[in-house]
N, C-alpha and C. Protein backbone atom coordinates (compact mmCIF):
# COMPACT_ATOMS: atom_id res chain seq x y z
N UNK A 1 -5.65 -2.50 0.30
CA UNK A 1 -7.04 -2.59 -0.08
C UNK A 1 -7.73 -1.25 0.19
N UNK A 2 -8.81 -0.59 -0.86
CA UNK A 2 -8.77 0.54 -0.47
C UNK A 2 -10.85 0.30 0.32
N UNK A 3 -10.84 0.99 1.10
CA UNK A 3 -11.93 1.27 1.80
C UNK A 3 -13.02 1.90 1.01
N UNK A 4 -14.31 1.40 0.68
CA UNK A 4 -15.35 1.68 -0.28
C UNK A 4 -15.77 3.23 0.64
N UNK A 5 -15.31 3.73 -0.18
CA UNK A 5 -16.30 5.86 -0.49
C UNK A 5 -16.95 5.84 -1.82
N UNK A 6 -18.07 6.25 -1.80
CA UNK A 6 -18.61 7.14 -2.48
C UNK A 6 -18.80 8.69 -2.17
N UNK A 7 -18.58 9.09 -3.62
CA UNK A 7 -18.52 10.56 -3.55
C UNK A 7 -19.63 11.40 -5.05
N UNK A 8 -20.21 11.92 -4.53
CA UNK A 8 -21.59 12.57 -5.32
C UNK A 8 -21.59 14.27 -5.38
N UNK A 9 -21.50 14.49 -6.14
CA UNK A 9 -21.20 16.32 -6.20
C UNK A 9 -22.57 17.15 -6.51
N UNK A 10 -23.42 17.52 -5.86
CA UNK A 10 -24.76 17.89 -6.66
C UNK A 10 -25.38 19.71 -6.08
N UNK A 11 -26.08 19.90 -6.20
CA UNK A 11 -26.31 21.56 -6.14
C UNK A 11 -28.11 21.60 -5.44
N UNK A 12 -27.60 22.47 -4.24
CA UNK A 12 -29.03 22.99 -3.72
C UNK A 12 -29.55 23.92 -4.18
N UNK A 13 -31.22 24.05 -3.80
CA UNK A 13 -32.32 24.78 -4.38
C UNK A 13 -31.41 26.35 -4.62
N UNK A 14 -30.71 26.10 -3.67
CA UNK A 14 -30.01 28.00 -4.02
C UNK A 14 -28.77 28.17 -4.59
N UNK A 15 -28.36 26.53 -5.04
CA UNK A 15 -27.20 27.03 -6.40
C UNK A 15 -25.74 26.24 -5.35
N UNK A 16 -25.92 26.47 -4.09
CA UNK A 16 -24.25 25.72 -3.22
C UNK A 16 -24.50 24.45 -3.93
N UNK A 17 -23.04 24.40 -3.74
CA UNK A 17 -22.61 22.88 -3.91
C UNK A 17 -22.61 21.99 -2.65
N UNK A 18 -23.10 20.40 -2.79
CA UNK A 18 -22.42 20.05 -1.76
C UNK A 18 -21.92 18.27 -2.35
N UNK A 19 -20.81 18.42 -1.59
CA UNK A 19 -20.35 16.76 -1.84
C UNK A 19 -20.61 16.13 -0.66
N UNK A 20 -21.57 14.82 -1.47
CA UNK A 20 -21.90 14.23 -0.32
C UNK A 20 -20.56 12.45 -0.34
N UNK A 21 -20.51 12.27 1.03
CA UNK A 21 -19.96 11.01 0.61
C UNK A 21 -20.31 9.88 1.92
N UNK A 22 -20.34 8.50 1.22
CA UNK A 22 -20.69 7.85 2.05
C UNK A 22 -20.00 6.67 2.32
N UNK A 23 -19.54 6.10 3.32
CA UNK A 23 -18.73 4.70 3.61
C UNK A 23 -17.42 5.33 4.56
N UNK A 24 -16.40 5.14 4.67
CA UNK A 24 -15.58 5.50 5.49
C UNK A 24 -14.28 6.25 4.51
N UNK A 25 -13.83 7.21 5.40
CA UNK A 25 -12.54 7.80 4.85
C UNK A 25 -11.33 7.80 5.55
N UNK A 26 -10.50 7.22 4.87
CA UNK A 26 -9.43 6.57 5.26
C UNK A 26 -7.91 7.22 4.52
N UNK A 27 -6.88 6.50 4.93
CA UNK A 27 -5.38 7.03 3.98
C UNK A 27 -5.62 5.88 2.91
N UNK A 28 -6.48 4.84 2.89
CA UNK A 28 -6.94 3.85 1.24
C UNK A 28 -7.21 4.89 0.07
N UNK A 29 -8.41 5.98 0.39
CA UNK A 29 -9.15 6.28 -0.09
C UNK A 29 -9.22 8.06 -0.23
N UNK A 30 -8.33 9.01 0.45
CA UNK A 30 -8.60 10.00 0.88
C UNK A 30 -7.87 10.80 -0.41
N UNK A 31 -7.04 10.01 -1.22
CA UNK A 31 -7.10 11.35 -2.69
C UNK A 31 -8.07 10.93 -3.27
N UNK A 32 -9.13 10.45 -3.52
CA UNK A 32 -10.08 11.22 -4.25
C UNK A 32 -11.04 11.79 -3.42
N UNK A 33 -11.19 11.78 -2.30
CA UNK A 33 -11.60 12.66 -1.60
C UNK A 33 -11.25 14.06 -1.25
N UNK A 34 -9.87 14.27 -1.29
CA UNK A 34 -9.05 15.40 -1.27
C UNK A 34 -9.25 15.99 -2.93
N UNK A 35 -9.68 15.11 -3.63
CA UNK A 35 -9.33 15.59 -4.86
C UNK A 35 -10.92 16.25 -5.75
N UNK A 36 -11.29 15.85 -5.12
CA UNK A 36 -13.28 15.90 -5.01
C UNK A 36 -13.25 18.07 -4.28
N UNK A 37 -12.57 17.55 -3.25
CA UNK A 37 -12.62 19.45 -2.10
C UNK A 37 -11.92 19.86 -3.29
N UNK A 38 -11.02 19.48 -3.80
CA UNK A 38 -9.88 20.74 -4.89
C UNK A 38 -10.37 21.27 -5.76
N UNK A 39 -11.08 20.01 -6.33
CA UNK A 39 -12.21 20.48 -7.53
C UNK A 39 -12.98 21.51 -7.49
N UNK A 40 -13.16 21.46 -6.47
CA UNK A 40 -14.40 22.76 -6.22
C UNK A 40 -13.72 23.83 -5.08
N UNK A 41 -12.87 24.02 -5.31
CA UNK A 41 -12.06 25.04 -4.27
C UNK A 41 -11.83 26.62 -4.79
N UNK A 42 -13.07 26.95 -5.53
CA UNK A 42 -12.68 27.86 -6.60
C UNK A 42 -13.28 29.22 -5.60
N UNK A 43 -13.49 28.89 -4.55
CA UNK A 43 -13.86 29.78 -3.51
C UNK A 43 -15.80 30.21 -3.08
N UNK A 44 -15.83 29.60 -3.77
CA UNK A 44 -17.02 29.38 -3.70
C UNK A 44 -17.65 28.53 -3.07
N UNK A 45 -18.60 28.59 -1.68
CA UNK A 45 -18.77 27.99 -0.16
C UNK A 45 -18.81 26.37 -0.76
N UNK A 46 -18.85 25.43 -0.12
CA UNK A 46 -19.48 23.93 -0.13
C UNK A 46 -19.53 23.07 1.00
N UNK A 47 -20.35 22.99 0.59
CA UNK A 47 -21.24 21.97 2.00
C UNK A 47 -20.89 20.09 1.51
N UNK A 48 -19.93 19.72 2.59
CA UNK A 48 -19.80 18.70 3.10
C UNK A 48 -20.63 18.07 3.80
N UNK A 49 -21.06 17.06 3.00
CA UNK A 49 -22.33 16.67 3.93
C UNK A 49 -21.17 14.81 4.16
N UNK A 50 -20.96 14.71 5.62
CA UNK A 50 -20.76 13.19 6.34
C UNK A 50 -21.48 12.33 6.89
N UNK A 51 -22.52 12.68 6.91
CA UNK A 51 -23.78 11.94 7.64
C UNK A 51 -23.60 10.51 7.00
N UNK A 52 -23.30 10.32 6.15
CA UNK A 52 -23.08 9.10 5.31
C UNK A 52 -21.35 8.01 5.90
N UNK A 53 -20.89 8.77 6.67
CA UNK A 53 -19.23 8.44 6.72
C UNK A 53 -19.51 7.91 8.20
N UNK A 54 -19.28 6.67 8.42
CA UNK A 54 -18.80 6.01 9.54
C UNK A 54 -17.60 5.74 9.87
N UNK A 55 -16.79 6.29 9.34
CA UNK A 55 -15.36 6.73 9.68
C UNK A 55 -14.49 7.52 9.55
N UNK A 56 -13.54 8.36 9.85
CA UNK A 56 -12.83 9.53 9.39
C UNK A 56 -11.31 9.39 10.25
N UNK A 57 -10.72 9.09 9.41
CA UNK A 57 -9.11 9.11 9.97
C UNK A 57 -8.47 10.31 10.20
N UNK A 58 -6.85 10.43 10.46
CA UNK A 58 -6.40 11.75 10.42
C UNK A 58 -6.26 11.98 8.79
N UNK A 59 -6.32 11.50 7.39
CA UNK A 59 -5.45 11.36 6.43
C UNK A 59 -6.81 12.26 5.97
N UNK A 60 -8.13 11.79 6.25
CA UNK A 60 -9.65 12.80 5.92
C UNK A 60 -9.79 13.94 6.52
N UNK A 61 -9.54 14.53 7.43
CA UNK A 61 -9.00 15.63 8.80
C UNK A 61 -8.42 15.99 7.96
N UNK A 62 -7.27 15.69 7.43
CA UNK A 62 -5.73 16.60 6.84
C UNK A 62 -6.61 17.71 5.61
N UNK A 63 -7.47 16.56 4.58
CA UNK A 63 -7.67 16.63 3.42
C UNK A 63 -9.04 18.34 3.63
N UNK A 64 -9.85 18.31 5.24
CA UNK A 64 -10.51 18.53 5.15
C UNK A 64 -10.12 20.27 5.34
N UNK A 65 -8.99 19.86 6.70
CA UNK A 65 -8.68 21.15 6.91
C UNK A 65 -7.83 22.52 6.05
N UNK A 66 -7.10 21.57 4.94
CA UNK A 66 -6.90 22.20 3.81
C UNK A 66 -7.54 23.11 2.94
N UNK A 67 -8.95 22.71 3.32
CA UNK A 67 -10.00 23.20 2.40
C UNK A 67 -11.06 24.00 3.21
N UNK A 68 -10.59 24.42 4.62
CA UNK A 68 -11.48 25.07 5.65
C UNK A 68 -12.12 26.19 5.40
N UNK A 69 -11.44 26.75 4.38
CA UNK A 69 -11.92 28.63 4.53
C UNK A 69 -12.90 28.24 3.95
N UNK A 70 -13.44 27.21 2.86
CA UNK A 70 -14.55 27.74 1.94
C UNK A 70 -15.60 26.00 2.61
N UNK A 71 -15.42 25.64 3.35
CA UNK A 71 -16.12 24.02 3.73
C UNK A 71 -17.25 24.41 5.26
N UNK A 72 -18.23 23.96 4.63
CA UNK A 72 -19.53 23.83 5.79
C UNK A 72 -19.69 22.15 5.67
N UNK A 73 -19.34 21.72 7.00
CA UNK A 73 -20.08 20.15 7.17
C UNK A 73 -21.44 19.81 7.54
N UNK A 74 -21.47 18.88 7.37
CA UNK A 74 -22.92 18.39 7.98
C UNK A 74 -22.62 16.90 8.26
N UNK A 75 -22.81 16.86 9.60
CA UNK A 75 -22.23 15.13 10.19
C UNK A 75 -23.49 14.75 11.22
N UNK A 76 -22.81 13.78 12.00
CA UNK A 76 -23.79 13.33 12.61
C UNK A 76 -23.27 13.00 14.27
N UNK A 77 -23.71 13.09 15.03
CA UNK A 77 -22.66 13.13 16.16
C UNK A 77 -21.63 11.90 16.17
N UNK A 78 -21.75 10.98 15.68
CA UNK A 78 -20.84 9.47 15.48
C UNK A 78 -19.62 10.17 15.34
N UNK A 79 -18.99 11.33 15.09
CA UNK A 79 -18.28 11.60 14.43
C UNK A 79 -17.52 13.27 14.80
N UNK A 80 -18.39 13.66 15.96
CA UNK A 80 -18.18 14.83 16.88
C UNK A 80 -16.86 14.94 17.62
N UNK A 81 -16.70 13.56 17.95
CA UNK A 81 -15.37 13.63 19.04
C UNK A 81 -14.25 13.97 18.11
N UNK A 82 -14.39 13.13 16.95
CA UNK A 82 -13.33 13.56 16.05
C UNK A 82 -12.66 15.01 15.28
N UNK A 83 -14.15 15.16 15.10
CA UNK A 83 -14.21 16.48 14.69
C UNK A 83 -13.88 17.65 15.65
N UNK A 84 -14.20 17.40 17.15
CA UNK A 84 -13.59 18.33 17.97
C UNK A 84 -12.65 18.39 18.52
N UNK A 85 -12.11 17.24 18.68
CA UNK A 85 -10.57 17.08 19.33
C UNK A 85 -9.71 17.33 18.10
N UNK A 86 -10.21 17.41 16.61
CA UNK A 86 -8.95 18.02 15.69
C UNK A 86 -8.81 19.18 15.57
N UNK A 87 -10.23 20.28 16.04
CA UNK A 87 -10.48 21.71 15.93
C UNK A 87 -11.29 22.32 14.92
N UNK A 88 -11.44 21.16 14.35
CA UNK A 88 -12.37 21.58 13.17
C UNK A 88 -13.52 22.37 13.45
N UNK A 89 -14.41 22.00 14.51
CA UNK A 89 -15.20 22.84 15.06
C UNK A 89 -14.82 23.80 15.28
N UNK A 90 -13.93 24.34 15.55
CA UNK A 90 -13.66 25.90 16.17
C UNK A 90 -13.17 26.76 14.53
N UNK A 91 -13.24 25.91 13.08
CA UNK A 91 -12.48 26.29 12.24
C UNK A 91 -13.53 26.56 11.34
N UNK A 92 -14.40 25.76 11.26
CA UNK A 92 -15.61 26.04 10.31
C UNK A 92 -16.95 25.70 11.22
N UNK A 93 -18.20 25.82 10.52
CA UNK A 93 -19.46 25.56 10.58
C UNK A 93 -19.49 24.22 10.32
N UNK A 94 -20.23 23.53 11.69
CA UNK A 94 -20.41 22.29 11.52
C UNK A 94 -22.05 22.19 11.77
N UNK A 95 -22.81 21.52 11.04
CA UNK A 95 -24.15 20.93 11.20
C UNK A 95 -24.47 19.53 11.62
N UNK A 96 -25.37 19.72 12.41
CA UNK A 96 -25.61 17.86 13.20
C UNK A 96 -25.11 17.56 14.12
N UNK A 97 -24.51 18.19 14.74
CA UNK A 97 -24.05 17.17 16.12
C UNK A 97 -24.90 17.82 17.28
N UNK A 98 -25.22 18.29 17.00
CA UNK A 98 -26.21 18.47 18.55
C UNK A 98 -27.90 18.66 17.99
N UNK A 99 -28.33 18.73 16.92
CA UNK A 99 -29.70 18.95 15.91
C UNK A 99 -29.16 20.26 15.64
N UNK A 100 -28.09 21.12 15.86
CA UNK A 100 -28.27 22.87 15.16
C UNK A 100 -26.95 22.56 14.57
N UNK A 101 -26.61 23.85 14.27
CA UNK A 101 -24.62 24.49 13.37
C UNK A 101 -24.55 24.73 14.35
N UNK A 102 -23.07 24.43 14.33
CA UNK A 102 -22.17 25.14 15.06
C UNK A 102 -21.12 25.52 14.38
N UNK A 103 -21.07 26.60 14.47
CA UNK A 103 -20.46 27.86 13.91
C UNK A 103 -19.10 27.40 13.77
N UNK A 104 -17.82 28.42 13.45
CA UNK A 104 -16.52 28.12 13.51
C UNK A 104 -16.27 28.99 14.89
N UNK A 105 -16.88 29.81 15.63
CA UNK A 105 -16.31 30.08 16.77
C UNK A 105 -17.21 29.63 18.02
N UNK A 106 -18.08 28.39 17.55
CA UNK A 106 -18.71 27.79 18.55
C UNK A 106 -20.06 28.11 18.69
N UNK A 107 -20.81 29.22 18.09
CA UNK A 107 -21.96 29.74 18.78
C UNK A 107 -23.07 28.50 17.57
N UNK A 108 -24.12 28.61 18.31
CA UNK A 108 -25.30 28.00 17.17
C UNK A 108 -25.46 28.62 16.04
N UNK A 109 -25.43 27.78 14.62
CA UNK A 109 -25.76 28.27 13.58
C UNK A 109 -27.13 27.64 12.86
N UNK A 110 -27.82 27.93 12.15
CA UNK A 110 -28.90 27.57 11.28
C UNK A 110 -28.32 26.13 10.39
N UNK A 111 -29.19 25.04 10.49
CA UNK A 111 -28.92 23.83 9.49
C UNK A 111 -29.31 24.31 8.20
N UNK A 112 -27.94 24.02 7.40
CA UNK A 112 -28.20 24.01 5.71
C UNK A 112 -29.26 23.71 5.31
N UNK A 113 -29.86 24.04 3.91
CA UNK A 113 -30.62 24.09 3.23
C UNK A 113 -30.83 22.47 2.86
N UNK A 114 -31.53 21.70 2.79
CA UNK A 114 -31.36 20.36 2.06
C UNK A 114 -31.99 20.39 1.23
């Protein structure tokens, strides 16, 4: 049975992309989620926005870190532990878990544009 995601691809006031998605990501559900980051992997930055995701397995992790060099998140702390015990934090810019970014080498960064 696959686990309800939605996935929405849309463009901020300054032209980034960001895919937003909402419901949980799972190994049900995680190629078209993986397949959503590929799409747009043309090197050109994108903002992951999770604020919407109440779940994230390793199979969403795998899909995400694949796609690290060019991925800015935006989560919500529900979702911090995960994100830091895989390293993701130390790998990219993460937004939301504490109200600021945090950078890929940890320091505070500025929250994305919404």
């Amino acid at each position: 049975m696959t686990t309800p995601l939605t996935l929405a691809l849309s463009r901020r006031g300054d032209g980034r992309r960001v895919l937003t998605a909402v419901g949980e990501i799972d190994m049900s559900n995680v190629a078209r989620f993986a397949a959503e980051l590929a799409g747009t992997s043309d090197g050109a930055p994108l903002v992951v926005d999770l604020t919407g995701v109440g779940y994230l397995d390793s199979a969403g992790l795998a899909a995400l870190f694949a796609h690290a060099a060019h991925v800015e998140l935006v989560a919500t702390p529900l979702l911090e532990p995960v994100l830091t015990v895989s390293g993701l934090t130390t790998l990219l810019t993460v937004h939301g878990l504490d109200g600021a970014g945090r950078d890929g080498d940890g320091r505070d960064g500025a929250a994305p544009e919404g």
